[in-house]
N, C-alpha and C. Protein backbone atom coordinates (compact mmCIF):
# COMPACT_ATOMS: atom_id res chain seq x y z
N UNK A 1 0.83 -1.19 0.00
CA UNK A 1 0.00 0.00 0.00
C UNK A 1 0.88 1.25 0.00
N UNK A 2 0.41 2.17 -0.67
CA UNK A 2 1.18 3.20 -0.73
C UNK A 2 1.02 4.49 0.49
N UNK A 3 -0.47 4.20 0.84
CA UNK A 3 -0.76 5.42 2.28
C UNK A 3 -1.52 4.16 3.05
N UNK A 4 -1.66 4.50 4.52
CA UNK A 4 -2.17 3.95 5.38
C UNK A 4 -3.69 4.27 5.15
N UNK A 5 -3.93 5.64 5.27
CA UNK A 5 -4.78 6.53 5.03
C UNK A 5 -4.84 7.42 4.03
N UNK A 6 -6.15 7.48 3.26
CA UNK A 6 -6.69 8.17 2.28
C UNK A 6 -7.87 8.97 1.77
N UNK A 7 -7.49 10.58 2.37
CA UNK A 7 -9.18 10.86 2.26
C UNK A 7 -9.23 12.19 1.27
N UNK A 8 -10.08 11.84 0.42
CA UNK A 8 -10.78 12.49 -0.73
C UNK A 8 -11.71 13.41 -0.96
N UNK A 9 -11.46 13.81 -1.69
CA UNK A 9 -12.37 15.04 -2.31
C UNK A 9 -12.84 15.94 -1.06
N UNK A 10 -12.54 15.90 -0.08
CA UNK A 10 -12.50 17.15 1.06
C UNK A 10 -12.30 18.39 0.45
N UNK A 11 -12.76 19.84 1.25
CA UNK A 11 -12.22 21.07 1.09
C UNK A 11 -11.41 21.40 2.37
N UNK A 12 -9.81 21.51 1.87
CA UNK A 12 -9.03 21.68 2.79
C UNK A 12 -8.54 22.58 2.65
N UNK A 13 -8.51 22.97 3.98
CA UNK A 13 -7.63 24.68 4.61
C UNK A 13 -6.79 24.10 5.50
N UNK A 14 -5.66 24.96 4.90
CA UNK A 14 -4.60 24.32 6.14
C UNK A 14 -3.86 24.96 7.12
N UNK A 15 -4.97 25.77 7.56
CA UNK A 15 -4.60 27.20 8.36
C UNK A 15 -3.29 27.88 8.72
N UNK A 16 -3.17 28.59 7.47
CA UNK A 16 -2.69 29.73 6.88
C UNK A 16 -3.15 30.79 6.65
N UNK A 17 -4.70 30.49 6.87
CA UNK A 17 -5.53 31.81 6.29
C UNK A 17 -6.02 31.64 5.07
N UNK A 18 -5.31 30.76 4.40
CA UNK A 18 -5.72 30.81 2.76
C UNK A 18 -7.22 30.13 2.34
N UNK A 19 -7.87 30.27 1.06
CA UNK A 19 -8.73 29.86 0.75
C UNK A 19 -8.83 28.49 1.03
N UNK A 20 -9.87 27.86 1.21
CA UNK A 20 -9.80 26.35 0.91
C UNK A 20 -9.76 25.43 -0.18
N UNK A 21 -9.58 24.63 -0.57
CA UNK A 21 -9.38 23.97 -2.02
C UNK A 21 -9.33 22.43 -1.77
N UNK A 22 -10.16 21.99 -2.83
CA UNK A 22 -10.60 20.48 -2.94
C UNK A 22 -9.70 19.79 -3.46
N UNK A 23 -9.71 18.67 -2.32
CA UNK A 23 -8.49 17.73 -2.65
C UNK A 23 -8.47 16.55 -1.95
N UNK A 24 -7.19 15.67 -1.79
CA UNK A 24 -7.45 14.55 -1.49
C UNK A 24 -5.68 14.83 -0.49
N UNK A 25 -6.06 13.47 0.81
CA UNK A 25 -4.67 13.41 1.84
C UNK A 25 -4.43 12.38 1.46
N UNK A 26 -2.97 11.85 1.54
CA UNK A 26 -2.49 10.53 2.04
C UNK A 26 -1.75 11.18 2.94
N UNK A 27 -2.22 10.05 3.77
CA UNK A 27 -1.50 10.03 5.26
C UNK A 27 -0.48 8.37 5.07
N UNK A 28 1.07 8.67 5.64
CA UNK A 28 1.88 7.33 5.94
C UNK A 28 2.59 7.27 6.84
N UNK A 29 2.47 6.34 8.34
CA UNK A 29 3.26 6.44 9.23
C UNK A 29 2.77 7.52 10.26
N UNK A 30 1.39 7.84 10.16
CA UNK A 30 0.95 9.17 10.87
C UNK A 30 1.69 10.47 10.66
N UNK A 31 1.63 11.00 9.32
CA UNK A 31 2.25 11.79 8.64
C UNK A 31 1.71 12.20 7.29
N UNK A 32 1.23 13.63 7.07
CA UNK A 32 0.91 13.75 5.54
C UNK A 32 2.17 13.82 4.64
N UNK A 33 1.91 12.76 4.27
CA UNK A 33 2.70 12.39 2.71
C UNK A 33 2.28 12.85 1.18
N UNK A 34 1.12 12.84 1.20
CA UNK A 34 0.85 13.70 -0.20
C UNK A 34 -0.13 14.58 -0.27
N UNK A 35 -0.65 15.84 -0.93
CA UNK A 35 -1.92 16.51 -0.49
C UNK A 35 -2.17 17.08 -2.11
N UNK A 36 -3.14 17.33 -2.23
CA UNK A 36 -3.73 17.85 -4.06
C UNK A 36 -4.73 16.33 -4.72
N UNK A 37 -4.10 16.11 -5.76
CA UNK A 37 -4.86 14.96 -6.27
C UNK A 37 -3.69 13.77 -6.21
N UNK A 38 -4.29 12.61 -5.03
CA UNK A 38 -3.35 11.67 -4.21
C UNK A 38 -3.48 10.83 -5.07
N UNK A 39 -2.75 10.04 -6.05
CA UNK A 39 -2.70 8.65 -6.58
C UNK A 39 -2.15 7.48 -5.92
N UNK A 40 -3.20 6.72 -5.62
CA UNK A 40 -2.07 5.37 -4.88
C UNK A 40 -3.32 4.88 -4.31
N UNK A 41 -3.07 3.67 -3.69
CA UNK A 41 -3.79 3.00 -2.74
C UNK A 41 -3.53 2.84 -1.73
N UNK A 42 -4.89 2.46 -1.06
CA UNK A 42 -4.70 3.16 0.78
C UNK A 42 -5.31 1.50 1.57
N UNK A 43 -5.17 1.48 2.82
CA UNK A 43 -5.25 0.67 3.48
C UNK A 43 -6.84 0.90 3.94
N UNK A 44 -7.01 2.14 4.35
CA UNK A 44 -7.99 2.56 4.27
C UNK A 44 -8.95 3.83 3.65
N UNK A 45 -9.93 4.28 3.41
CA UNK A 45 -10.17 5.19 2.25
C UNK A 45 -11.23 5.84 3.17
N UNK A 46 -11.27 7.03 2.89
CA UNK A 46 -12.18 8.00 3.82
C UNK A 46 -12.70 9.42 2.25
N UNK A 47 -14.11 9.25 1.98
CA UNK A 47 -14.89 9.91 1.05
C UNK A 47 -15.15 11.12 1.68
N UNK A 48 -14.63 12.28 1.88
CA UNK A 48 -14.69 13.49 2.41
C UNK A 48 -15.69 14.47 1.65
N UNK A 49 -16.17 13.94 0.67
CA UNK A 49 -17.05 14.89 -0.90
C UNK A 49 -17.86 16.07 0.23
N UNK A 50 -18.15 17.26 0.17
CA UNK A 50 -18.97 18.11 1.06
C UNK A 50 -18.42 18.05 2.36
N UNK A 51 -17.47 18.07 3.12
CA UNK A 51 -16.83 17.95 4.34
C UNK A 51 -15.71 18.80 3.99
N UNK A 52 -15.35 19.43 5.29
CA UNK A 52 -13.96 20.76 5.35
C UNK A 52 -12.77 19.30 5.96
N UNK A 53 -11.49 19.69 5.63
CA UNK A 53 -10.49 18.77 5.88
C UNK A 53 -9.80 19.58 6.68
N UNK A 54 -9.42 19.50 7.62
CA UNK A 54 -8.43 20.50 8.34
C UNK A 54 -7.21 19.57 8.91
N UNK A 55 -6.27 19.44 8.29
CA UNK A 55 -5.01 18.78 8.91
C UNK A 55 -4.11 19.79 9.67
N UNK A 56 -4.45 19.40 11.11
CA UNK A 56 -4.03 20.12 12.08
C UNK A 56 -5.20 20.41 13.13
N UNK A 57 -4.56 21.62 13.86
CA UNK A 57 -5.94 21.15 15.28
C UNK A 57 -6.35 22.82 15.52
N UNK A 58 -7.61 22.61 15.39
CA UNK A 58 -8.12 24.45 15.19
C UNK A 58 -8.95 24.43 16.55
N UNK A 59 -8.59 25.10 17.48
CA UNK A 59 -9.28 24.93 19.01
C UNK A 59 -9.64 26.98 19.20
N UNK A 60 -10.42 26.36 19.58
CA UNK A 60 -11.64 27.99 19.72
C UNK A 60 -11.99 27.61 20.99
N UNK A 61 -11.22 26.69 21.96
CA UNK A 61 -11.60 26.66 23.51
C UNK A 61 -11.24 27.76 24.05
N UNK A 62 -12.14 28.08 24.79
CA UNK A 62 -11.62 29.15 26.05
C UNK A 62 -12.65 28.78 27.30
N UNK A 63 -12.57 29.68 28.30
CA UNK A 63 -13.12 29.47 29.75
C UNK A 63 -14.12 30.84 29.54
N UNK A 64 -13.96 31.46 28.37
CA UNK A 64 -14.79 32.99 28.47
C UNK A 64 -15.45 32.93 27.33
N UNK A 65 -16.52 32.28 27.15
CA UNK A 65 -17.50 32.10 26.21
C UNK A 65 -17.37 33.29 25.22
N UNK A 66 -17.54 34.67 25.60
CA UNK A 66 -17.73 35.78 24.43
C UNK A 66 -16.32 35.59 24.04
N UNK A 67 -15.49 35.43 24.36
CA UNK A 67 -14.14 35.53 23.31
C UNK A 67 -13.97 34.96 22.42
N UNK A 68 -14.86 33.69 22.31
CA UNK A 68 -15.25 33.21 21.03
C UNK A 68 -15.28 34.32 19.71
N UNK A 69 -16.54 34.92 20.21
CA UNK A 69 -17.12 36.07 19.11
C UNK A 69 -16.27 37.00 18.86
N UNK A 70 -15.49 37.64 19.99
CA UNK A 70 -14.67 38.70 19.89
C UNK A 70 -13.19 38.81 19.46
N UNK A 71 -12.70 37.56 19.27
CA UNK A 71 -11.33 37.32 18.09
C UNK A 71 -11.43 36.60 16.55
C-alpha cells in the first residue's frame, strides 16, 4: 500500500488563512505524505465529498465564552 490513510475530495484549509481547495490526503506512518490529487492505494479510504479537511488542530476553547465572538 502506498498510504495507510486516504481521504478524498474534502475542502481543505490548512490554516494559513488561505482559501480552501478540494483535494485529497495521504496520510503514511501518521504523517501527511501527499496533499492535491493523491494517486495510490490506501489501506484505508475516507470519502470526504462536502466535508472541510483541516489537517491540524483548530481549538476555539476558552473558559470565556464571548471571546469566542470577539477574536
Amino acid at each position: 500500500m502506498d498510504y495507510d490513510l486516504k481521504i478524498t475530495g474534502g475542502e481543505i484549509y490548512d490554516g494559513t488563512g488561505g482559501p480552501g481547495r478540494t483535494g485529497d490526503l495521504g496520510i503514511k506512518d501518521g504523517v501527511i505524505a501527499a496533499i492535491g490529487k493523491v494517486v495510490g492505494r490506501a489501506r484505508q479510504s475516507i470519502d470526504a465529498r462536502g466535508m472541510v479537511v483541516s489537517p491540524g488542530f483548530v481549538d476555539t476553547h476558552t473558559h470565556y465564552d464571548a471571546q469566542v465572538m470577539w477574536d
